[in-house]
C-alpha atoms as a PDB file:
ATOM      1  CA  UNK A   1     -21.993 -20.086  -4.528  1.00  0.00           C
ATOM      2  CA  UNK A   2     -20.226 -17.602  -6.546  1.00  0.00           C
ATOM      3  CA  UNK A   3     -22.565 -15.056  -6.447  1.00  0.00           C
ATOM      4  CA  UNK A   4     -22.530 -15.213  -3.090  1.00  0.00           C
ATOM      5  CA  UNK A   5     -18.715 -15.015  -2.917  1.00  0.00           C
ATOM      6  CA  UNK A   6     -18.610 -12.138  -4.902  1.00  0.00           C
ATOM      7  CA  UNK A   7     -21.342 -10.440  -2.991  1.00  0.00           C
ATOM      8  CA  UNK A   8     -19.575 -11.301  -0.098  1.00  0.00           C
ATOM      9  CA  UNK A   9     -16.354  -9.617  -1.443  1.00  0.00           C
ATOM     10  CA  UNK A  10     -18.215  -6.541  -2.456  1.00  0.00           C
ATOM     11  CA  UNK A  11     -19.373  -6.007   0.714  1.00  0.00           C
ATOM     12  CA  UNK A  12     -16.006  -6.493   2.513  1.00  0.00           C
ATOM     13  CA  UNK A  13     -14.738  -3.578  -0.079  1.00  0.00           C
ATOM     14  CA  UNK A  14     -17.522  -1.625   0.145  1.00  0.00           C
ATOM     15  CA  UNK A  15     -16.900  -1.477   3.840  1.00  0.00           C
ATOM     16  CA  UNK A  16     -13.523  -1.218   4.076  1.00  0.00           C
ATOM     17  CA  UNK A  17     -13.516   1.965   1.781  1.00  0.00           C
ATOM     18  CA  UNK A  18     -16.204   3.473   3.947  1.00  0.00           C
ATOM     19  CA  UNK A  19     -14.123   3.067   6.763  1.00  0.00           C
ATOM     20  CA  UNK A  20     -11.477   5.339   4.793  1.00  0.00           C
ATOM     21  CA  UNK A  21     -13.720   7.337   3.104  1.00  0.00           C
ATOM     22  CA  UNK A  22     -15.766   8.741   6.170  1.00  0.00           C
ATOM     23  CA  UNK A  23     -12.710   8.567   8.736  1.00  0.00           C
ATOM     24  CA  UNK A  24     -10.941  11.552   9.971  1.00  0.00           C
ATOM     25  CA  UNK A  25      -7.210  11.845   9.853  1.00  0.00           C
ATOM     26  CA  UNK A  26      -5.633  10.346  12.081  1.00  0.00           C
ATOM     27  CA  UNK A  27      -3.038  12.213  14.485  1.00  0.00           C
ATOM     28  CA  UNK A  28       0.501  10.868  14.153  1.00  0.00           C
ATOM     29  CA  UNK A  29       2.932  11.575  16.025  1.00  0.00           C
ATOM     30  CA  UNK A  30       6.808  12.754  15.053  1.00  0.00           C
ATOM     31  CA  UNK A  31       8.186   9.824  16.549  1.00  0.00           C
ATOM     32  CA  UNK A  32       6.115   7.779  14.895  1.00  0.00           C
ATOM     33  CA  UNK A  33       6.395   9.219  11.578  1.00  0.00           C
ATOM     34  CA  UNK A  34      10.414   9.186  12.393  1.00  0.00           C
ATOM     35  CA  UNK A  35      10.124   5.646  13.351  1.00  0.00           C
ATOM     36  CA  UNK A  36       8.261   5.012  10.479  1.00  0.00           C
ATOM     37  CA  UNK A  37      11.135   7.015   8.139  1.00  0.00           C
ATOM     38  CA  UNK A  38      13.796   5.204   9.184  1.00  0.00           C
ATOM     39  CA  UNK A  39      12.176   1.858   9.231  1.00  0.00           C
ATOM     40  CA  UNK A  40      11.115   2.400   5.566  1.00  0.00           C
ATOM     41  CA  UNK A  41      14.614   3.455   4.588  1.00  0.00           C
ATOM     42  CA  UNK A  42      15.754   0.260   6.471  1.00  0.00           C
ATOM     43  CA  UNK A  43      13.427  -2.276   4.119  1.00  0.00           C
ATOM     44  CA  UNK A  44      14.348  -0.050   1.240  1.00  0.00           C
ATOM     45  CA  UNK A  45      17.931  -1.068   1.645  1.00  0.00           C
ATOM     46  CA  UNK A  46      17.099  -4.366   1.288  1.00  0.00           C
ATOM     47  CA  UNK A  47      15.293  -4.220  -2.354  1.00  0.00           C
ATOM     48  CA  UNK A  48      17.433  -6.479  -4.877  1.00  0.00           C
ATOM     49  CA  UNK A  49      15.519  -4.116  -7.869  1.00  0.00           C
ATOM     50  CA  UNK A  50      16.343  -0.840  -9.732  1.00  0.00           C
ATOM     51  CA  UNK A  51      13.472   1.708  -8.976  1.00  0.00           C
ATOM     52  CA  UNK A  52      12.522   3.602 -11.923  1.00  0.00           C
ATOM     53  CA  UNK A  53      10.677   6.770 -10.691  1.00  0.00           C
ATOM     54  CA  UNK A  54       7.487   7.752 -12.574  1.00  0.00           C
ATOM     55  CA  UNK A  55       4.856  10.659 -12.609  1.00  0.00           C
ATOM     56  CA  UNK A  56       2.496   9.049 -14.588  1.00  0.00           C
ATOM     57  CA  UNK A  57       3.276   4.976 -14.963  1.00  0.00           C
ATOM     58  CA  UNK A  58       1.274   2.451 -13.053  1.00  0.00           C
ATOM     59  CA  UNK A  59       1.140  -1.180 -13.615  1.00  0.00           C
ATOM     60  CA  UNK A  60      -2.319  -2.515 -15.379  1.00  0.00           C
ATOM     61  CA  UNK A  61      -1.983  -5.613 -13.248  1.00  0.00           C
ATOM     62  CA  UNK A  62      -0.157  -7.979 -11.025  1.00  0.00           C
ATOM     63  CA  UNK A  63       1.436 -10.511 -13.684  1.00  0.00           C
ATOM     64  CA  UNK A  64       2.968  -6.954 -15.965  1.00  0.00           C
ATOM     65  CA  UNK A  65       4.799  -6.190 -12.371  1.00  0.00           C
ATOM     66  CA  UNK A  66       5.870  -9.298 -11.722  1.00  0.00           C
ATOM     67  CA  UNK A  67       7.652  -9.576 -15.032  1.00  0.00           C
ATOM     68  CA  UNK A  68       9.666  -6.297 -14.490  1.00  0.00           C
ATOM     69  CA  UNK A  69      10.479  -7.342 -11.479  1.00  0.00           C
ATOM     70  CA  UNK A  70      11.680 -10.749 -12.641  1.00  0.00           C
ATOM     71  CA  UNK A  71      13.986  -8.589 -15.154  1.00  0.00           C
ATOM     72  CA  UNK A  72      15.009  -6.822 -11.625  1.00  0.00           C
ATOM     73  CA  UNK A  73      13.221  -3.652 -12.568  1.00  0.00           C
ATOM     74  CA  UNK A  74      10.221  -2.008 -11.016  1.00  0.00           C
ATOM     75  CA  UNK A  75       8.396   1.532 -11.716  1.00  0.00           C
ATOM     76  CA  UNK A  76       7.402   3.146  -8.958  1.00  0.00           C
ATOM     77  CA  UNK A  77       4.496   5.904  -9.350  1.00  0.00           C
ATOM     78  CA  UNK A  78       4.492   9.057  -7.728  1.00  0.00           C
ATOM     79  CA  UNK A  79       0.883   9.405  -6.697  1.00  0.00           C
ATOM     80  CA  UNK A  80       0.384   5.993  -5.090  1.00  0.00           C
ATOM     81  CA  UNK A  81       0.959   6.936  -1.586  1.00  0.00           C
ATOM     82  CA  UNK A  82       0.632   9.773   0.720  1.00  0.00           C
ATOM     83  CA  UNK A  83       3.458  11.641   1.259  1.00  0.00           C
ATOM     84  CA  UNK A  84       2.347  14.436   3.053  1.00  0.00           C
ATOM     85  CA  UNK A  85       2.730  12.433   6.921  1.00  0.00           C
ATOM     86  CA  UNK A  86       6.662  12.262   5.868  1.00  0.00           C
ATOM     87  CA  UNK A  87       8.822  15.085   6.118  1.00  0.00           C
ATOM     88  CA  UNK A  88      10.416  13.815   2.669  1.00  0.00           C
ATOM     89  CA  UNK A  89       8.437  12.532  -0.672  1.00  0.00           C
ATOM     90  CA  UNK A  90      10.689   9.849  -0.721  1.00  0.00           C
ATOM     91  CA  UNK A  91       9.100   7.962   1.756  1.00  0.00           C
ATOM     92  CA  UNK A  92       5.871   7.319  -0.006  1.00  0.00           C
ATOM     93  CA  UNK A  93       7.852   6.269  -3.082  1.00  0.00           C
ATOM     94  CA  UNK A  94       9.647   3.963  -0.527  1.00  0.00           C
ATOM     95  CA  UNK A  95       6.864   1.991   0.672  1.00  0.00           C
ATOM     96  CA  UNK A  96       5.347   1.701  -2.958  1.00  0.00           C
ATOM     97  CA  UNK A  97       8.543  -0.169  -3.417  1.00  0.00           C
ATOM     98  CA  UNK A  98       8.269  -2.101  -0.774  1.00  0.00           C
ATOM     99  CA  UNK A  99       4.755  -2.919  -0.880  1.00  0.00           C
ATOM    100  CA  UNK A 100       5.156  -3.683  -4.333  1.00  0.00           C
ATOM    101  CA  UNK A 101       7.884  -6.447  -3.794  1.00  0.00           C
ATOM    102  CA  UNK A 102       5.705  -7.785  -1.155  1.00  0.00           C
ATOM    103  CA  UNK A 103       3.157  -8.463  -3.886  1.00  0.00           C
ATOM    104  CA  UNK A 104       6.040 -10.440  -5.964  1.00  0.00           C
ATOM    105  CA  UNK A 105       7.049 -12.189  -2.606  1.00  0.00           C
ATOM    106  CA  UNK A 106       3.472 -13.428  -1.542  1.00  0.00           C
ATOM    107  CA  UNK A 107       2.579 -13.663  -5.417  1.00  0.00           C
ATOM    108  CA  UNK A 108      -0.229 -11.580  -4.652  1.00  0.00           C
ATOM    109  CA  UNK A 109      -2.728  -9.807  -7.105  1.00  0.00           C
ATOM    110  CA  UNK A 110      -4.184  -5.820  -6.846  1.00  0.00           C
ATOM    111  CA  UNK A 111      -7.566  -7.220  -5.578  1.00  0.00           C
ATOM    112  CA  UNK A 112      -8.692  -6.726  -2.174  1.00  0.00           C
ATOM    113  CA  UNK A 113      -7.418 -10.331  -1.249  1.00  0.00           C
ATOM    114  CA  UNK A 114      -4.025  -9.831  -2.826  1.00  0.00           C
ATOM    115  CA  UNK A 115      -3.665  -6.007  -0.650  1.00  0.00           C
ATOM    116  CA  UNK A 116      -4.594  -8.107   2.554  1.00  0.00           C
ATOM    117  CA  UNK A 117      -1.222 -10.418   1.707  1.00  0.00           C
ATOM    118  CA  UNK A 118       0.884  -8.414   0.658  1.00  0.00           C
ATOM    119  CA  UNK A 119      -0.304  -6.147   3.804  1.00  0.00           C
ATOM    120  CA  UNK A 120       0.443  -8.981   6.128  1.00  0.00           C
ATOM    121  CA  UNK A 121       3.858  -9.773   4.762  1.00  0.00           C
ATOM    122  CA  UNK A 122       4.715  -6.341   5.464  1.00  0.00           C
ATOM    123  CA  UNK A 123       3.153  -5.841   8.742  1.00  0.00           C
ATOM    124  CA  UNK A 124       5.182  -9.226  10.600  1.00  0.00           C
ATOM    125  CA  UNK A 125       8.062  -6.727   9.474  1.00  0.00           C
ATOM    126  CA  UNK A 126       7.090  -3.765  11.121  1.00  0.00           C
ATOM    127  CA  UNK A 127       8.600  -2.080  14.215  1.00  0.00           C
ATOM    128  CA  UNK A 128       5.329  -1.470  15.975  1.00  0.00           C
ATOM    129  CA  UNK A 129       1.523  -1.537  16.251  1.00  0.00           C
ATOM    130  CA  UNK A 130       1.517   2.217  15.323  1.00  0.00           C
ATOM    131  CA  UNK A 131       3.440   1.088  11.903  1.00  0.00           C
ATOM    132  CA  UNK A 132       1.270  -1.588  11.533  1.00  0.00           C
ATOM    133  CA  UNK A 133      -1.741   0.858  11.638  1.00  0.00           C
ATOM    134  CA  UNK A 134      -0.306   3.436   9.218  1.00  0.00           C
ATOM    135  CA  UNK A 135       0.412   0.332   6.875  1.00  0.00           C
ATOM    136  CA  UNK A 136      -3.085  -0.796   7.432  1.00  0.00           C
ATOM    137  CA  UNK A 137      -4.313   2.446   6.100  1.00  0.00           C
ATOM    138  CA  UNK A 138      -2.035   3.381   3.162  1.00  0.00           C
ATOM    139  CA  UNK A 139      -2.470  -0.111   2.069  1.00  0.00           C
ATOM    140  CA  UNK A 140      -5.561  -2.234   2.655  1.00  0.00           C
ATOM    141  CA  UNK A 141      -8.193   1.009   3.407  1.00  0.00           C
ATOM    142  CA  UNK A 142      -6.941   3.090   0.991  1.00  0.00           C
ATOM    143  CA  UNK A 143      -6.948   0.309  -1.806  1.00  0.00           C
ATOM    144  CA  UNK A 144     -10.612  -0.437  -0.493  1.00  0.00           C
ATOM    145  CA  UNK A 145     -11.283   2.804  -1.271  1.00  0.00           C
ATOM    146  CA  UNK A 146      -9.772   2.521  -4.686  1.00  0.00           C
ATOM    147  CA  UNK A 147     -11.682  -0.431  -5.617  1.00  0.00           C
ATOM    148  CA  UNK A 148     -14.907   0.530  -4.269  1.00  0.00           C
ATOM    149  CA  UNK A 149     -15.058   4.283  -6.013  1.00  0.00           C
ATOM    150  CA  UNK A 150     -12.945   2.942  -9.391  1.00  0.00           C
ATOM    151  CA  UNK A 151     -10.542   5.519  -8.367  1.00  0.00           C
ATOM    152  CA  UNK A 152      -7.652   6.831  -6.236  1.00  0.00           C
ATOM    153  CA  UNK A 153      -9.722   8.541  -3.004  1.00  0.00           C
ATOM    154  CA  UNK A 154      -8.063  11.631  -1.260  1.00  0.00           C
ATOM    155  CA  UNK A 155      -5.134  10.294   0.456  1.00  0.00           C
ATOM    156  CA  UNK A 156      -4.798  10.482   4.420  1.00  0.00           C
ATOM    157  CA  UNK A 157      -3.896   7.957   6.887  1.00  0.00           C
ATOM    158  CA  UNK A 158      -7.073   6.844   8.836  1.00  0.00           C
ATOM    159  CA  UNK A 159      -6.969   5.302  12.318  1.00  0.00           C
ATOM    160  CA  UNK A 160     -10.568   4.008  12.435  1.00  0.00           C
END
């Protein structure tokens, strides 16, 4: 049985991440991405945590997050998100943020599993299906990607 769980979840990573991987860009419109810019700056707003900004920190795992956060602090890492569909870095720093605190909220993990989560929590919250598809990318495809190649993939936003 757990062989064929784990099977099971390579598969579902293995084809999420090809799904990424082999996807063109997808075409986003400005008032989209504007939706999507003040939406983000909206949720930001709302974080009760001190952002430290980082080049080069990321978190080894879930539990070493969760205990900065309890302690109302949380690194944020430059490269985690794409910021080239926003007309400011900021943004992608943003949603790490916000993405991240979803993991605390849903007590979620880095695996695939905990991405779909903390993906959901912050999907309910988002203004529109277009959001929701961006989020989709950025978060559960592109960390499909990560998982399946052991390694951050060439960003983009995907639409597949």
């Amino acid at each position: 049985m757990n062989v064929d769980r784990r099977n099971y979840q390579e598969l579902k990573i293995e084809t999420l991440a090809k799904l990424y991987l082999e996807s063109a860009p997808a075409e986003i419109t400005d008032a989209a991405i504007a939706q999507m810019c003040d939406w983000l700056m909206d949720e930001f707003r709302t974080l009760p945590l001190n952002l430290v900004f980082s080049d080069y920190r990321r978190y080894d795992n879930a539990a070493e997050m969760f205990a900065d956060i309890d302690r109302d602090r949380l690194w944020v890492s430059a490269d985690s998100y794409d910021g080239s569909i926003y007309p400011n870095p900021i943004y992608g720093f943003i949603l790490q943020a916000v993405h991240d605190y979803d993991h605390y909220l849903t007590k979620s993990d880095f695996s695939l599993t905990g991405e779909i989560a903390a993906y959901n929590a912050i999907a309910k919250r988002a203004p529109s299906l277009e959001i929701q598809k961006i989020l989709y990318s950025e978060i559960v495809l592109r960390s499909a990607a990560y998982l399946y190649l052991r390694r951050s993939p060439n960003s983009k936003v995907v639409f597949p």
